[in-house]
C-alpha atoms as a PDB file:
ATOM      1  CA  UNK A   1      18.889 -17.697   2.174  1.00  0.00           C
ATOM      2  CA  UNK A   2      15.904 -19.183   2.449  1.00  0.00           C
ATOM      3  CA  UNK A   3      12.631 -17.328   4.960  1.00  0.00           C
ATOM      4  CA  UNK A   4      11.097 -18.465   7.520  1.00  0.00           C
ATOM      5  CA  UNK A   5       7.088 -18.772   6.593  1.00  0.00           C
ATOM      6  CA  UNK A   6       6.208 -18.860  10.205  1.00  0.00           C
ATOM      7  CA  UNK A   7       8.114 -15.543  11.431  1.00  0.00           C
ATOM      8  CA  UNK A   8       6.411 -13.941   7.766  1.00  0.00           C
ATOM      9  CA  UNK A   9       2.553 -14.689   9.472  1.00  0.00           C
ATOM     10  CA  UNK A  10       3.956 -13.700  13.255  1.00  0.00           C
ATOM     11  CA  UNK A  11       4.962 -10.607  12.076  1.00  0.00           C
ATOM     12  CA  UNK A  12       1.751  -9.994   9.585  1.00  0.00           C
ATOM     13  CA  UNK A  13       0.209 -10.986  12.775  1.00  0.00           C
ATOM     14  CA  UNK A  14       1.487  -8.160  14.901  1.00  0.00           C
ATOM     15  CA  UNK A  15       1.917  -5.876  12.791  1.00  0.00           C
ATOM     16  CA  UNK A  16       0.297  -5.915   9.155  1.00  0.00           C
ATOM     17  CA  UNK A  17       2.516  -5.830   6.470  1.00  0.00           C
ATOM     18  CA  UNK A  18       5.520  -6.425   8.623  1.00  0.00           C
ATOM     19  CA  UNK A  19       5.814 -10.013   7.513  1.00  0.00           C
ATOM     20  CA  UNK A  20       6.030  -8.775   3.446  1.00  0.00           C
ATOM     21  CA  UNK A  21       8.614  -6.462   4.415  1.00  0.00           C
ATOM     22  CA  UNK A  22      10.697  -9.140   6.397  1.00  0.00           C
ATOM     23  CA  UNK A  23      10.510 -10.875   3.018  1.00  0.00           C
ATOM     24  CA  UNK A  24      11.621  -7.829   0.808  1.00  0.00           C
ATOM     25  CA  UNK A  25       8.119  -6.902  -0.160  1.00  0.00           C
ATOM     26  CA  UNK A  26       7.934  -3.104   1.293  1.00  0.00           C
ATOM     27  CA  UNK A  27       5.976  -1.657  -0.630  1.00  0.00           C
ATOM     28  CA  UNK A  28       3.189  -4.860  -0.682  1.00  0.00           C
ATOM     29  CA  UNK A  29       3.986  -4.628   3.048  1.00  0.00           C
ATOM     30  CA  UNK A  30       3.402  -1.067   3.396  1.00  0.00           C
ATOM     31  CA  UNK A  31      -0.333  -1.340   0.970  1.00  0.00           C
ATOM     32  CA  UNK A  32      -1.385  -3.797   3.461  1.00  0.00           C
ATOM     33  CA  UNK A  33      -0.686  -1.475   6.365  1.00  0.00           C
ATOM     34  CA  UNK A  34      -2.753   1.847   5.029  1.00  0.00           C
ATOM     35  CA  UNK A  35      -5.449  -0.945   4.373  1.00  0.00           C
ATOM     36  CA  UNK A  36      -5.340  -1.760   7.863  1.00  0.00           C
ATOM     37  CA  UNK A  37      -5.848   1.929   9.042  1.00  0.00           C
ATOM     38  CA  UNK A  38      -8.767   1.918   6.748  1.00  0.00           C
ATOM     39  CA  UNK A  39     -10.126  -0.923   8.486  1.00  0.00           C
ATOM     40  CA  UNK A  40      -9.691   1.152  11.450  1.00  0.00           C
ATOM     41  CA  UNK A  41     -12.259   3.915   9.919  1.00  0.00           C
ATOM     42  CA  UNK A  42     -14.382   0.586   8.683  1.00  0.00           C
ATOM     43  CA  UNK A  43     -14.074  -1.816  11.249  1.00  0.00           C
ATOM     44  CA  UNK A  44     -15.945  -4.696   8.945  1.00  0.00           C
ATOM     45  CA  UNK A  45     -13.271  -4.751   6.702  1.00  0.00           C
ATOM     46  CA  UNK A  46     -10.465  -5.249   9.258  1.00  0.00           C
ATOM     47  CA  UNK A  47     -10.466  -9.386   9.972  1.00  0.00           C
ATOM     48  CA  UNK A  48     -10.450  -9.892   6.383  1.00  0.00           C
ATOM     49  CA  UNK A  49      -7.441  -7.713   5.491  1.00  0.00           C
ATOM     50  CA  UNK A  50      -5.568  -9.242   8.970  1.00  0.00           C
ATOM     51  CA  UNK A  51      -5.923 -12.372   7.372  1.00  0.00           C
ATOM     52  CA  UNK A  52      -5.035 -11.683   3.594  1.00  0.00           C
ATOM     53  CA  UNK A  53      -1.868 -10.084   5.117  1.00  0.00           C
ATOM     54  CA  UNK A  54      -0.785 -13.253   7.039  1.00  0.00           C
ATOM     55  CA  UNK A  55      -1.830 -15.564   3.865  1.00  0.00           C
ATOM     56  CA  UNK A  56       0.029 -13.313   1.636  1.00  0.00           C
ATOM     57  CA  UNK A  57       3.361 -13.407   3.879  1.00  0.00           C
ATOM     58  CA  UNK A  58       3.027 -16.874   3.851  1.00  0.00           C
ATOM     59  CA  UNK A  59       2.595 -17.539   0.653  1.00  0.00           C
ATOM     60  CA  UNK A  60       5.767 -15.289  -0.497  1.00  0.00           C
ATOM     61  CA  UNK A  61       7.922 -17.295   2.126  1.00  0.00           C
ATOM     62  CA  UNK A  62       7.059 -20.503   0.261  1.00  0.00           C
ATOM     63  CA  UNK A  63       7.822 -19.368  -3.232  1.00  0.00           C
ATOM     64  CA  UNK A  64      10.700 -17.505  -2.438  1.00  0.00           C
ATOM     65  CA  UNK A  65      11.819 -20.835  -0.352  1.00  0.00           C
ATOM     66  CA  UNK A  66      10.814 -22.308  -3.633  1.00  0.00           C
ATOM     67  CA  UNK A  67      13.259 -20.876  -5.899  1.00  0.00           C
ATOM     68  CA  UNK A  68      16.044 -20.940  -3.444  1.00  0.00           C
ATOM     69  CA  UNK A  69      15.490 -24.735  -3.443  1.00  0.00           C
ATOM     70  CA  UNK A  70      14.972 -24.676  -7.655  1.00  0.00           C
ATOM     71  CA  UNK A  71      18.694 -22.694  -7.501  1.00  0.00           C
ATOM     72  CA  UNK A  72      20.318 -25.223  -5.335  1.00  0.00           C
ATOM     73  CA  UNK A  73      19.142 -27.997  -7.436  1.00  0.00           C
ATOM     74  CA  UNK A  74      20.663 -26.091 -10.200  1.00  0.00           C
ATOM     75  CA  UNK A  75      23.308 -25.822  -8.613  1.00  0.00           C
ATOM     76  CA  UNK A  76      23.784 -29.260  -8.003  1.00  0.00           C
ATOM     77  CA  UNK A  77      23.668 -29.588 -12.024  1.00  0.00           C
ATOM     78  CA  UNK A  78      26.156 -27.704 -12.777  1.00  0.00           C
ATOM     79  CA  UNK A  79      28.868 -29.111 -10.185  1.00  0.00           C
ATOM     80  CA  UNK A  80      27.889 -32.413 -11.975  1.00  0.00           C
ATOM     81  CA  UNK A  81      28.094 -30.743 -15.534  1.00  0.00           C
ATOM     82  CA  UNK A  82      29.694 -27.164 -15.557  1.00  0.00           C
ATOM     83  CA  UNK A  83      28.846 -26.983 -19.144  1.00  0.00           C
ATOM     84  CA  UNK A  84      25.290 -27.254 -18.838  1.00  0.00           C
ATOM     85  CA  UNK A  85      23.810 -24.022 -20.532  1.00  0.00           C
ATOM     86  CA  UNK A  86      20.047 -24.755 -20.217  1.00  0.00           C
ATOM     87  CA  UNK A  87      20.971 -24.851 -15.949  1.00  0.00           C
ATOM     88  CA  UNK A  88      22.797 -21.774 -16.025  1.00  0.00           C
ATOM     89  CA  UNK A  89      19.651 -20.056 -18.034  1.00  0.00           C
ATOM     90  CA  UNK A  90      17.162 -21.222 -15.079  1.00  0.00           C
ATOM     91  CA  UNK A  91      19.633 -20.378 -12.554  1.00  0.00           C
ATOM     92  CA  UNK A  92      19.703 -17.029 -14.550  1.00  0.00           C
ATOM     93  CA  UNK A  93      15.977 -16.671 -14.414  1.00  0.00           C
ATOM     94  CA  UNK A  94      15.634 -18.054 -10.873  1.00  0.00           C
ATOM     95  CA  UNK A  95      17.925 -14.708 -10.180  1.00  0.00           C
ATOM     96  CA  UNK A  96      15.799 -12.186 -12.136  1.00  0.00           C
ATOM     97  CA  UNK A  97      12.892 -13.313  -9.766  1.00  0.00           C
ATOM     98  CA  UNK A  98      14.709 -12.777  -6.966  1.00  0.00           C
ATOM     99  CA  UNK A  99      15.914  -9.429  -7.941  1.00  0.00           C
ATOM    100  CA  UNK A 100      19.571 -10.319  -8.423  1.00  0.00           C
ATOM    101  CA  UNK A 101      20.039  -9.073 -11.472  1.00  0.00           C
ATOM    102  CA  UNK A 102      23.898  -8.781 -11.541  1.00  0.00           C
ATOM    103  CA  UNK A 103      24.001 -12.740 -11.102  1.00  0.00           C
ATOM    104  CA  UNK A 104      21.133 -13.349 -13.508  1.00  0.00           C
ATOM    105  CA  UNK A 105      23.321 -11.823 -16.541  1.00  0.00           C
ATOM    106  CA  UNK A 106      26.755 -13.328 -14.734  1.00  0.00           C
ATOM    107  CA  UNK A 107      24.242 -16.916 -15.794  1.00  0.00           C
ATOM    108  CA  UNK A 108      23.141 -15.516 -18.849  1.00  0.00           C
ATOM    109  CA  UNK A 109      26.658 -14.796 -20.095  1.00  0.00           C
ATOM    110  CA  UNK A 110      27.578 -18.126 -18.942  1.00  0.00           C
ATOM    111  CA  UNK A 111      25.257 -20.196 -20.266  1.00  0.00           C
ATOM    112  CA  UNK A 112      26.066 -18.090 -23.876  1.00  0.00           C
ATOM    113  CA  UNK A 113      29.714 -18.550 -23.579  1.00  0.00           C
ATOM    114  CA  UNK A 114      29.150 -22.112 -23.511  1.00  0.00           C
ATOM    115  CA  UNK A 115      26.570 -22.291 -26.302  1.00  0.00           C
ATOM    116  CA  UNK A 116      26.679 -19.174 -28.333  1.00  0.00           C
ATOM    117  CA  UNK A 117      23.725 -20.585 -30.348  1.00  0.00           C
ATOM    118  CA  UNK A 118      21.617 -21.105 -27.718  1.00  0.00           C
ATOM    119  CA  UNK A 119      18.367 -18.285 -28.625  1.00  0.00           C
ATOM    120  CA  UNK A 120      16.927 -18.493 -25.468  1.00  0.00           C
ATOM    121  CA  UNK A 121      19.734 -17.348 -23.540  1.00  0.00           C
ATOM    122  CA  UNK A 122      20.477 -14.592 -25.734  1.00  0.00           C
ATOM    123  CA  UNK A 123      16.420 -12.827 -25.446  1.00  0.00           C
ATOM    124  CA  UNK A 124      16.749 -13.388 -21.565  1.00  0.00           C
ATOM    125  CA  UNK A 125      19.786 -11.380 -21.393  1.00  0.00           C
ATOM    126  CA  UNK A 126      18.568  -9.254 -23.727  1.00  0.00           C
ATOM    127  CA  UNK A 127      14.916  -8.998 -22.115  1.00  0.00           C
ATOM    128  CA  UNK A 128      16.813  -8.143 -18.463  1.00  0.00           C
ATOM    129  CA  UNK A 129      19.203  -5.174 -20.108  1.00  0.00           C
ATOM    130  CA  UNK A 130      15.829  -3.620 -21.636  1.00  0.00           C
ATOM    131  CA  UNK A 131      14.134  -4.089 -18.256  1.00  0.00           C
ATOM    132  CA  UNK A 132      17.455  -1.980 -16.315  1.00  0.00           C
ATOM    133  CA  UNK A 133      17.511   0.602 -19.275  1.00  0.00           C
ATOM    134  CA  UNK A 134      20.417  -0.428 -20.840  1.00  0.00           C
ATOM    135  CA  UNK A 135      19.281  -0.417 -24.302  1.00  0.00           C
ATOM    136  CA  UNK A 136      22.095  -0.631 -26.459  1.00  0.00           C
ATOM    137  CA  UNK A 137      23.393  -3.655 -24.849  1.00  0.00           C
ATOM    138  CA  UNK A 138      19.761  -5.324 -25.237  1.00  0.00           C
ATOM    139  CA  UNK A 139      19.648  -3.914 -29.126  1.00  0.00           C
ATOM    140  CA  UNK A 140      22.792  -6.218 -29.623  1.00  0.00           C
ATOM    141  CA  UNK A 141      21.733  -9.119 -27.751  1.00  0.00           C
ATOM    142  CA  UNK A 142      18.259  -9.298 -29.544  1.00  0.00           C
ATOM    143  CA  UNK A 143      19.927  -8.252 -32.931  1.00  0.00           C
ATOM    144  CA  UNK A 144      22.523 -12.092 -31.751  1.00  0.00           C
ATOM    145  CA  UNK A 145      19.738 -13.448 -31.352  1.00  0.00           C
ATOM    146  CA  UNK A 146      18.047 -12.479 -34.435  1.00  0.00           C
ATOM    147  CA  UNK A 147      21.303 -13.189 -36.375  1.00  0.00           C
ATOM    148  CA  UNK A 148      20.315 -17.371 -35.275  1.00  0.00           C
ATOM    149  CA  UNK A 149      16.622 -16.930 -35.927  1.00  0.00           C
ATOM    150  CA  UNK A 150      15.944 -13.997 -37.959  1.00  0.00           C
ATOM    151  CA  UNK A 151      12.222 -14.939 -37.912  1.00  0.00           C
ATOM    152  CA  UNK A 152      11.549 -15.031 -34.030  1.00  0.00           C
ATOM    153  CA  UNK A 153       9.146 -12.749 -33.134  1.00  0.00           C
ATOM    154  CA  UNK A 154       9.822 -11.611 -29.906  1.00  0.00           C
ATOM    155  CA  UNK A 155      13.072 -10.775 -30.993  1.00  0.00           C
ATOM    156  CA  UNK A 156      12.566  -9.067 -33.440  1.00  0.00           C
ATOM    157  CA  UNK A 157       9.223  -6.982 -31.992  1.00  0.00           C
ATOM    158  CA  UNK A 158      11.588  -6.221 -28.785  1.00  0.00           C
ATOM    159  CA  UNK A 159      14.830  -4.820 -31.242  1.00  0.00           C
ATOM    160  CA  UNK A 160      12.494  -2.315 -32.360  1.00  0.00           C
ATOM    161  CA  UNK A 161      10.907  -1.360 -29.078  1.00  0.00           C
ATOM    162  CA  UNK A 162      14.617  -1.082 -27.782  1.00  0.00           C
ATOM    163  CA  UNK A 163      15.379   0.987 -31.123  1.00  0.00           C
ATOM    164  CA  UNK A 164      12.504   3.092 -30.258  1.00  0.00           C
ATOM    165  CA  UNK A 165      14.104   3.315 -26.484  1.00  0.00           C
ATOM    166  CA  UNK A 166      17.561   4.755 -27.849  1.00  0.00           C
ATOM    167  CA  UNK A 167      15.809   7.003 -30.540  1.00  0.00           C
ATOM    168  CA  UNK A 168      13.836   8.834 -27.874  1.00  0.00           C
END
């Protein structure tokens, strides 16, 4: 659900680094707060971090508005065209950026059932399982992916970092 960019600077108004942690942002929230009790000790730099803090909030609002709107619209694709693989990869990555990563691989395995060929699908996946640690499941989706283009080189420079991963 989309954030409301003016309740982000109210709050980053207030209270500094309230407004980032409305928008899921704790621990950016919580840097901008100790910065704010060192302002205390240094009084010169207080306006300026007040201000960056109510920018900042703002300016996560917006993007995070941003991809909500860039999901709906791929959402809109795909009631048009269920089958549409290259929407259900953005969707995918549109998830990953908003930290839902359980929905981001639901798209990924989507968008693969529905093109099995389709690379780019395949290293996202695989790129997400590396990021939560599950290596084995990333080796095989890179080693897929490697299987369609044995000569892609993040592919195949990610298998053996993975590799490396399960080794260790």
């Amino acid at each position: 659900y989309k954030k409301s960019k003016l309740l982000s600077v109210l709050l980053s108004l207030f209270i500094p680094g309230l407004g980032q942690i409305y928008l899921g942002e704790f621990f950016r929230g919580l840097k901008i707060f100790i910065f704010v009790i060192v302002g205390v000790i240094i009084p010169i730099i207080l306006p300026f971090i007040w201000i960056y803090g109510m920018a900042d909030a703002y300016r996560i609002a917006k993007n995070q508005n941003l991809m909500i709107d860039s999901i709906k619209h791929l959402k809109e694709r795909l009631e048009f065209n269920p089958y549409d693989y290259d929407a259900w990869t953005g969707m995918g990555i549109m998830f990953i950026v908003l930290g839902n990563h359980t929905r981001a691989l639901n798209c990924f395995d989507n968008a693969i059932s529905i093109n099995p060929s389709d690379i780019d699908s395949w290293i996202y996946k695989a790129n997400l399982l590396y990021g939560l640690k599950r290596y084995s499941e990333a080796c095989e989706c890179y080693d897929k992916a490697l299987e369609l283009n044995p000569h892609h080189l993040e592919a195949r420079r990610m298998r053996e970092k993975t590799y490396r991963k399960i080794k260790t």
